[in-house]
N, C-alpha and C. Protein backbone atom coordinates (compact mmCIF):
# COMPACT_ATOMS: atom_id res chain seq x y z
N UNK A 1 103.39 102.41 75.18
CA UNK A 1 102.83 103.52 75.95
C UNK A 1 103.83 104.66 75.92
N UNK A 2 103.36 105.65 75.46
CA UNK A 2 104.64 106.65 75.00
C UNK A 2 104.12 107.64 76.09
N UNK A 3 102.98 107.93 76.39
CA UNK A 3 102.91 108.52 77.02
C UNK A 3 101.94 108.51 78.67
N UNK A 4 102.20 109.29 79.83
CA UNK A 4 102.01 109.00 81.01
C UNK A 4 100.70 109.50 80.97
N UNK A 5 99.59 108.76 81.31
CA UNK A 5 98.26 109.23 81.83
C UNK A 5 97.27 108.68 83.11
N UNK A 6 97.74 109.78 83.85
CA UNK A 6 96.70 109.75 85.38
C UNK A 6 96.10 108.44 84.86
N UNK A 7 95.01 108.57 84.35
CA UNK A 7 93.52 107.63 84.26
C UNK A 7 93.96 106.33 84.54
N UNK A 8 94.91 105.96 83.36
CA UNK A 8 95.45 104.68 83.57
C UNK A 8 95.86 103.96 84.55
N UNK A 9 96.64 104.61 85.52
CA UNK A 9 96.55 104.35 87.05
C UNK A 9 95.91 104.54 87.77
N UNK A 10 94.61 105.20 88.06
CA UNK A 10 93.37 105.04 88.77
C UNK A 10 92.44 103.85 88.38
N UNK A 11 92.67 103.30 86.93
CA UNK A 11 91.81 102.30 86.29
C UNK A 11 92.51 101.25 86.78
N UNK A 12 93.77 101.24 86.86
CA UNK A 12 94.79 99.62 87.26
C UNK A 12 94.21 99.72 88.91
N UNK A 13 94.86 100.89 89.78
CA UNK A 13 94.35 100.57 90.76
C UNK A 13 92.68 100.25 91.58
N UNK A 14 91.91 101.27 90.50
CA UNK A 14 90.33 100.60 91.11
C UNK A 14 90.67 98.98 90.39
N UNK A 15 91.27 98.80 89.91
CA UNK A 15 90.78 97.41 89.50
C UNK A 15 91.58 96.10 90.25
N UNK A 16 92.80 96.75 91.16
CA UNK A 16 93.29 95.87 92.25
C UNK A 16 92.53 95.87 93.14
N UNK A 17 92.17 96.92 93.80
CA UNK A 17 91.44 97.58 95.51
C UNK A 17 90.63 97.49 95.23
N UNK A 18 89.33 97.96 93.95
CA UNK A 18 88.11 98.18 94.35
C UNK A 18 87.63 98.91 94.83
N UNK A 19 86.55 98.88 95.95
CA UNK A 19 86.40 100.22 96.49
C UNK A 19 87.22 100.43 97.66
N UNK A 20 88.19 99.40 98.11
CA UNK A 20 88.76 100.06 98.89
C UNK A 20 90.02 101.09 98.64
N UNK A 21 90.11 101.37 97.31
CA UNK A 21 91.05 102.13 96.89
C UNK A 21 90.70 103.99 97.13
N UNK A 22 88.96 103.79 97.08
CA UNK A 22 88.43 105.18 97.97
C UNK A 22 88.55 105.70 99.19
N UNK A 23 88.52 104.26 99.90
CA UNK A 23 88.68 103.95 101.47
C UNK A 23 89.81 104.84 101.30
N UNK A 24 90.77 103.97 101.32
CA UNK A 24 92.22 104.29 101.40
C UNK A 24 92.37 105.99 100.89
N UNK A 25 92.21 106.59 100.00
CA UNK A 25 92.19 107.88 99.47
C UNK A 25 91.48 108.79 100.07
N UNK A 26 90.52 108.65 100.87
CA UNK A 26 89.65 109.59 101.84
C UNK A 26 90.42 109.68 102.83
N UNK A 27 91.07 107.79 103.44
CA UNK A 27 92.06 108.23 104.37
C UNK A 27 93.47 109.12 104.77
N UNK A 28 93.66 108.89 103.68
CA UNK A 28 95.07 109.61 103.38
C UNK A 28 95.09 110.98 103.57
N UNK A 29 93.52 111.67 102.64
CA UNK A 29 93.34 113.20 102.84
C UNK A 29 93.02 113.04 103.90
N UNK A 30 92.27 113.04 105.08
CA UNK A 30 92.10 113.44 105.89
C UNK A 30 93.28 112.86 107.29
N UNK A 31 94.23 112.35 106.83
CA UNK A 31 95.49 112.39 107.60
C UNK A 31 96.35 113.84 107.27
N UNK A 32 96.31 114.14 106.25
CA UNK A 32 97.02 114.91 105.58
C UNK A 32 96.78 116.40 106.26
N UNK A 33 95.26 116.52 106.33
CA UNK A 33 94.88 117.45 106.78
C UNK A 33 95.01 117.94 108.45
N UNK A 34 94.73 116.14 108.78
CA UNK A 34 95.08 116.65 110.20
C UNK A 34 96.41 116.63 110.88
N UNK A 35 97.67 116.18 109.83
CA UNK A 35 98.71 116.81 110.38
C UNK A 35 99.25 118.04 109.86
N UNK A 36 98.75 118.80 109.00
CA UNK A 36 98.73 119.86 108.64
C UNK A 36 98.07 120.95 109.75
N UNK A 37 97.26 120.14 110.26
CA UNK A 37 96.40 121.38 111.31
C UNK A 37 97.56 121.08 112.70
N UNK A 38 97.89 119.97 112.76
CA UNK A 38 98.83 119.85 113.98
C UNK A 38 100.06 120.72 114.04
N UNK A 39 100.28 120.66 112.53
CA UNK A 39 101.44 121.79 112.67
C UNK A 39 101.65 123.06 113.14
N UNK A 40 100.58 123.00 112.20
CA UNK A 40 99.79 124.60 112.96
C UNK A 40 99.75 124.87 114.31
N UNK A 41 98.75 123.87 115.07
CA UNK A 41 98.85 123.87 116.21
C UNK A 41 99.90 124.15 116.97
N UNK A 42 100.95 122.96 117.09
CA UNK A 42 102.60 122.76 117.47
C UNK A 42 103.12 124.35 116.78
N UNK A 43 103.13 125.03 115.88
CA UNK A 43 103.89 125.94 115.23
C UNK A 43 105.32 125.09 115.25
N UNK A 44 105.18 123.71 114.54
CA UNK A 44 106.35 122.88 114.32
C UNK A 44 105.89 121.86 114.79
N UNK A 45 107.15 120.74 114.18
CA UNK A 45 107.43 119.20 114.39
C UNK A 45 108.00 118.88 115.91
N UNK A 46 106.91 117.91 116.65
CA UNK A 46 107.39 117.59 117.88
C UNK A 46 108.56 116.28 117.70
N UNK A 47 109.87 116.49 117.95
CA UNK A 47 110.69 115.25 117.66
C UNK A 47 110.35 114.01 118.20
N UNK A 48 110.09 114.37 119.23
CA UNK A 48 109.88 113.19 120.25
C UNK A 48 108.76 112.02 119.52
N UNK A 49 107.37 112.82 119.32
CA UNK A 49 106.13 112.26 118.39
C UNK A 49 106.73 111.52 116.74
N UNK A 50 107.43 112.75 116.55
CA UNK A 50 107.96 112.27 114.94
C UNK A 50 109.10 110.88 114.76
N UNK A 51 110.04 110.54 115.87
CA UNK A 51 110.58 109.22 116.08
C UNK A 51 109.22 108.34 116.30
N UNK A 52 108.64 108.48 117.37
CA UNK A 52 107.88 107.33 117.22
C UNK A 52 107.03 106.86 116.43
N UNK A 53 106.51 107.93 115.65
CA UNK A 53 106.09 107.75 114.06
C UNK A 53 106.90 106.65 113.55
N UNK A 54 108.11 107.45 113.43
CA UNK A 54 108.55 106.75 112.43
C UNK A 54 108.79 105.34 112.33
N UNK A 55 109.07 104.64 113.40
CA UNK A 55 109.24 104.01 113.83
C UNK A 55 108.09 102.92 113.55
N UNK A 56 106.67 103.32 113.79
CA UNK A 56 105.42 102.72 113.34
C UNK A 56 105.44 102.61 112.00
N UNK A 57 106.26 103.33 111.12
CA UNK A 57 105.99 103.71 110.36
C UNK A 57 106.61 102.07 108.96
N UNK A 58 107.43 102.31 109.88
CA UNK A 58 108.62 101.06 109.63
C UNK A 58 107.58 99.26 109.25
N UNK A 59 106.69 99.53 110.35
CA UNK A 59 105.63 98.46 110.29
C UNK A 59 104.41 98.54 108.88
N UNK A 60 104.15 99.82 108.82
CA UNK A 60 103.38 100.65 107.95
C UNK A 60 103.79 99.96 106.82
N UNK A 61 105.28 100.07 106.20
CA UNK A 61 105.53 99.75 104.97
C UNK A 61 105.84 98.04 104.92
N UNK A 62 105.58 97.65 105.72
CA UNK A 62 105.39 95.97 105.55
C UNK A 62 104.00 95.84 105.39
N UNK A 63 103.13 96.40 106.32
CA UNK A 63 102.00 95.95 106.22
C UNK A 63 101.40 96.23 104.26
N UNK A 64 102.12 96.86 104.28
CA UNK A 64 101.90 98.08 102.43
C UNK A 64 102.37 96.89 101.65
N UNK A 65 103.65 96.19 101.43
CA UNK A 65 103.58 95.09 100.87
C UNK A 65 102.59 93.71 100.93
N UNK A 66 102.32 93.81 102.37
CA UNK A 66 101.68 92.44 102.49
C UNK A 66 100.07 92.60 101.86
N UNK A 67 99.46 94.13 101.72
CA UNK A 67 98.19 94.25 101.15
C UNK A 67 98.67 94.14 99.65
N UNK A 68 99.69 94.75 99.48
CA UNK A 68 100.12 94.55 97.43
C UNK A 68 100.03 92.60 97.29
N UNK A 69 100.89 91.90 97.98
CA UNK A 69 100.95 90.98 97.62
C UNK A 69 99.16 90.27 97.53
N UNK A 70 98.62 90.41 98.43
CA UNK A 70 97.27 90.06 98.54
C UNK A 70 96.25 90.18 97.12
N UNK A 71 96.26 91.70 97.05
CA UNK A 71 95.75 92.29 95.72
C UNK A 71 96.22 91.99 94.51
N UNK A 72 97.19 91.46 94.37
CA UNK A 72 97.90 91.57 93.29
C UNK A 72 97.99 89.63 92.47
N UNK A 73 98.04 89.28 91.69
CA UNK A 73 98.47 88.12 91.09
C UNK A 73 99.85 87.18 91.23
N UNK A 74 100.11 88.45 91.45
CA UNK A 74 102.17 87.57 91.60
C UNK A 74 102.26 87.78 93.10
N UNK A 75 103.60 87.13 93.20
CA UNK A 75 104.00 87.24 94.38
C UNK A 75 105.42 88.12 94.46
N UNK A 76 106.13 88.10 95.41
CA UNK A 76 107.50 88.57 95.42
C UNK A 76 108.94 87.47 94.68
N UNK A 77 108.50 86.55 94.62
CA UNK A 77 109.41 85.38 93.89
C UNK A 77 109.23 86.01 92.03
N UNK A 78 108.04 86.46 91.95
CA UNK A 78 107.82 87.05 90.45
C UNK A 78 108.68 87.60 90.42
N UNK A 79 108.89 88.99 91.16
CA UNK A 79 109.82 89.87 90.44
C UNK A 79 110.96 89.86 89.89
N UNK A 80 111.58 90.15 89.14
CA UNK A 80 112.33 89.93 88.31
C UNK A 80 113.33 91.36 87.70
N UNK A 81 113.05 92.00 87.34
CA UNK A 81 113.90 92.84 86.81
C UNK A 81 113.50 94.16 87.42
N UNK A 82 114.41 95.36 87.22
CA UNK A 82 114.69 96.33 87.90
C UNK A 82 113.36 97.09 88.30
N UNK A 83 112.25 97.18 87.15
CA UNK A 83 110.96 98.07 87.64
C UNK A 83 110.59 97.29 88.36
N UNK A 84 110.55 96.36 88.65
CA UNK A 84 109.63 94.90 89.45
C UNK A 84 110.00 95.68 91.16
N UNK A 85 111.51 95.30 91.29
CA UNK A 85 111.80 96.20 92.70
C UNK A 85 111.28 97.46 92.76
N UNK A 86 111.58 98.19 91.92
CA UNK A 86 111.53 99.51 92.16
C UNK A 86 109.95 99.67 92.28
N UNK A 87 109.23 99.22 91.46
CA UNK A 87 107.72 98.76 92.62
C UNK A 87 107.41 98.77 93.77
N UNK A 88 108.44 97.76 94.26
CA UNK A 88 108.21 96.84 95.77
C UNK A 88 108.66 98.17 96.49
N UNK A 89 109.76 98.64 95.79
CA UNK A 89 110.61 99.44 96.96
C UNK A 89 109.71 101.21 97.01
N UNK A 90 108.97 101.19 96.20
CA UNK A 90 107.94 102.72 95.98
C UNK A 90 106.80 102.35 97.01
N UNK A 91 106.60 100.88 97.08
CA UNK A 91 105.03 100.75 97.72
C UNK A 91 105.46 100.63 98.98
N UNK A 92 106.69 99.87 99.73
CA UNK A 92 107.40 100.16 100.81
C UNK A 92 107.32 101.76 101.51
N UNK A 93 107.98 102.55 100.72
CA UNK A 93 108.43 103.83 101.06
C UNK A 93 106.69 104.44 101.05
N UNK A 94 105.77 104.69 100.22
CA UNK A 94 104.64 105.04 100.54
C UNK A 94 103.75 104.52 101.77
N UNK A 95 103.96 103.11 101.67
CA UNK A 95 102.97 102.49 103.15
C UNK A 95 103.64 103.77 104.22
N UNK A 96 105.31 103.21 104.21
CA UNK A 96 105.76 103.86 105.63
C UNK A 96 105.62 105.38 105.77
N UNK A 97 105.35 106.06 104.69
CA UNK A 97 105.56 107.96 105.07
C UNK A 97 104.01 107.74 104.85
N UNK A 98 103.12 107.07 104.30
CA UNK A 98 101.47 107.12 105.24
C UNK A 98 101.55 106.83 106.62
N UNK A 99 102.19 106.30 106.98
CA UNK A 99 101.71 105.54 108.48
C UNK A 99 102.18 106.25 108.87
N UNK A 100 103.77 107.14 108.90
CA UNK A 100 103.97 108.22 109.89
C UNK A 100 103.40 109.12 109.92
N UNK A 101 102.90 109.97 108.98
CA UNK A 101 101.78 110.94 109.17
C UNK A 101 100.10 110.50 109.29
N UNK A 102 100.34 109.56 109.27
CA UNK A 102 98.66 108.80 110.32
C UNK A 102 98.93 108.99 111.59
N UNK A 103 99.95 108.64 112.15
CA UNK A 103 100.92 108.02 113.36
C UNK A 103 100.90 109.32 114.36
N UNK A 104 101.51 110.10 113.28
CA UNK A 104 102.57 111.84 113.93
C UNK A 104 100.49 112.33 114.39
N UNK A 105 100.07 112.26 113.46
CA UNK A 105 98.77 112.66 113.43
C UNK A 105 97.89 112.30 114.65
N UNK A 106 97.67 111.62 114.34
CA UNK A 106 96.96 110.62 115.88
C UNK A 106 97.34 110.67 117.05
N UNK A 107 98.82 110.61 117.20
CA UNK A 107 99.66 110.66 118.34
C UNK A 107 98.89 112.29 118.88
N UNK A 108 99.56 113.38 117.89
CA UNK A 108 99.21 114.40 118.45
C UNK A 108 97.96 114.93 118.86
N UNK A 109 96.99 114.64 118.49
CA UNK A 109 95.65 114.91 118.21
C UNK A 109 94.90 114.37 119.87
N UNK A 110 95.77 113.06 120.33
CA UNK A 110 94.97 112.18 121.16
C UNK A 110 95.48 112.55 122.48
N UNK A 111 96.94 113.06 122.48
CA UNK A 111 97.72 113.65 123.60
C UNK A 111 97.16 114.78 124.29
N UNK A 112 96.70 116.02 123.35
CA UNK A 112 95.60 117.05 123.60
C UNK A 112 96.09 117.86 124.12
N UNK A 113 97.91 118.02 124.27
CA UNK A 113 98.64 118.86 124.85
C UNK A 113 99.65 119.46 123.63
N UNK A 114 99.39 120.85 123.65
CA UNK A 114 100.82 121.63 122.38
C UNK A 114 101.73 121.40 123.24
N UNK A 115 102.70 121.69 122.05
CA UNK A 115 104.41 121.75 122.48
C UNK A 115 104.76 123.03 122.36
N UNK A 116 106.01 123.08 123.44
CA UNK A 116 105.68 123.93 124.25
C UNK A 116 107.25 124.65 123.66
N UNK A 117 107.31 126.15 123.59
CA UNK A 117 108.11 126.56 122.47
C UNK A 117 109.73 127.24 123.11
């Protein structure tokens, strides 16, 4: 494979997830969006909200392995050489910076109070 093409990774992943790989991708944009509008809102990052994100967030990227391992054929005893981690450790870091901006998102949205400048 000499060279990198989108398709190929939308074809591997519909073919782990299925349709929940849409699920998941509708979700994401419309997290995206609504902490984008929060920002707006806030005119900035509330710290206080953004620790406890993160923090959820921490859970986020376990739960992100434990759906890879599910979907997937191998387990974590498979891996083996350096891309193998660097896998584990990309799908880690993605679960958790989804879940904090699900998290930061939700939090703010449900509180129904701006921060105050």
């Amino acid at each position: 494979m000499k060279e990198l093409d989108p398709m190929v990774f939308l074809a591997v992943f519909q073919e782990m997830l299925g349709p929940m790989l849409w699920v998941m991708l509708i979700v994401a944009a419309l997290a995206v969006a609504a902490f984008v509008g929060l920002l707006v809102r806030d005119r900035g990052i509330v710290s206080r909200r953004l620790v406890r994100a993160e923090l959820l967030g921490l859970l986020g990227g376990i739960v992100a392995l434990v759906i890879m391992a599910q979907v997937s054929s191998s387990g974590f005893t498979d891996a083996g050489g350096p891309a193998d981690w660097f896998l584990i450790a990309l799908v880690y870091g993605v679960g958790a910076v989804a879940t904090t901006i699900l998290t930061y998102a939700a939090m703010g949205w449900m509180s129904g109070q701006t921060a105050r400048s």
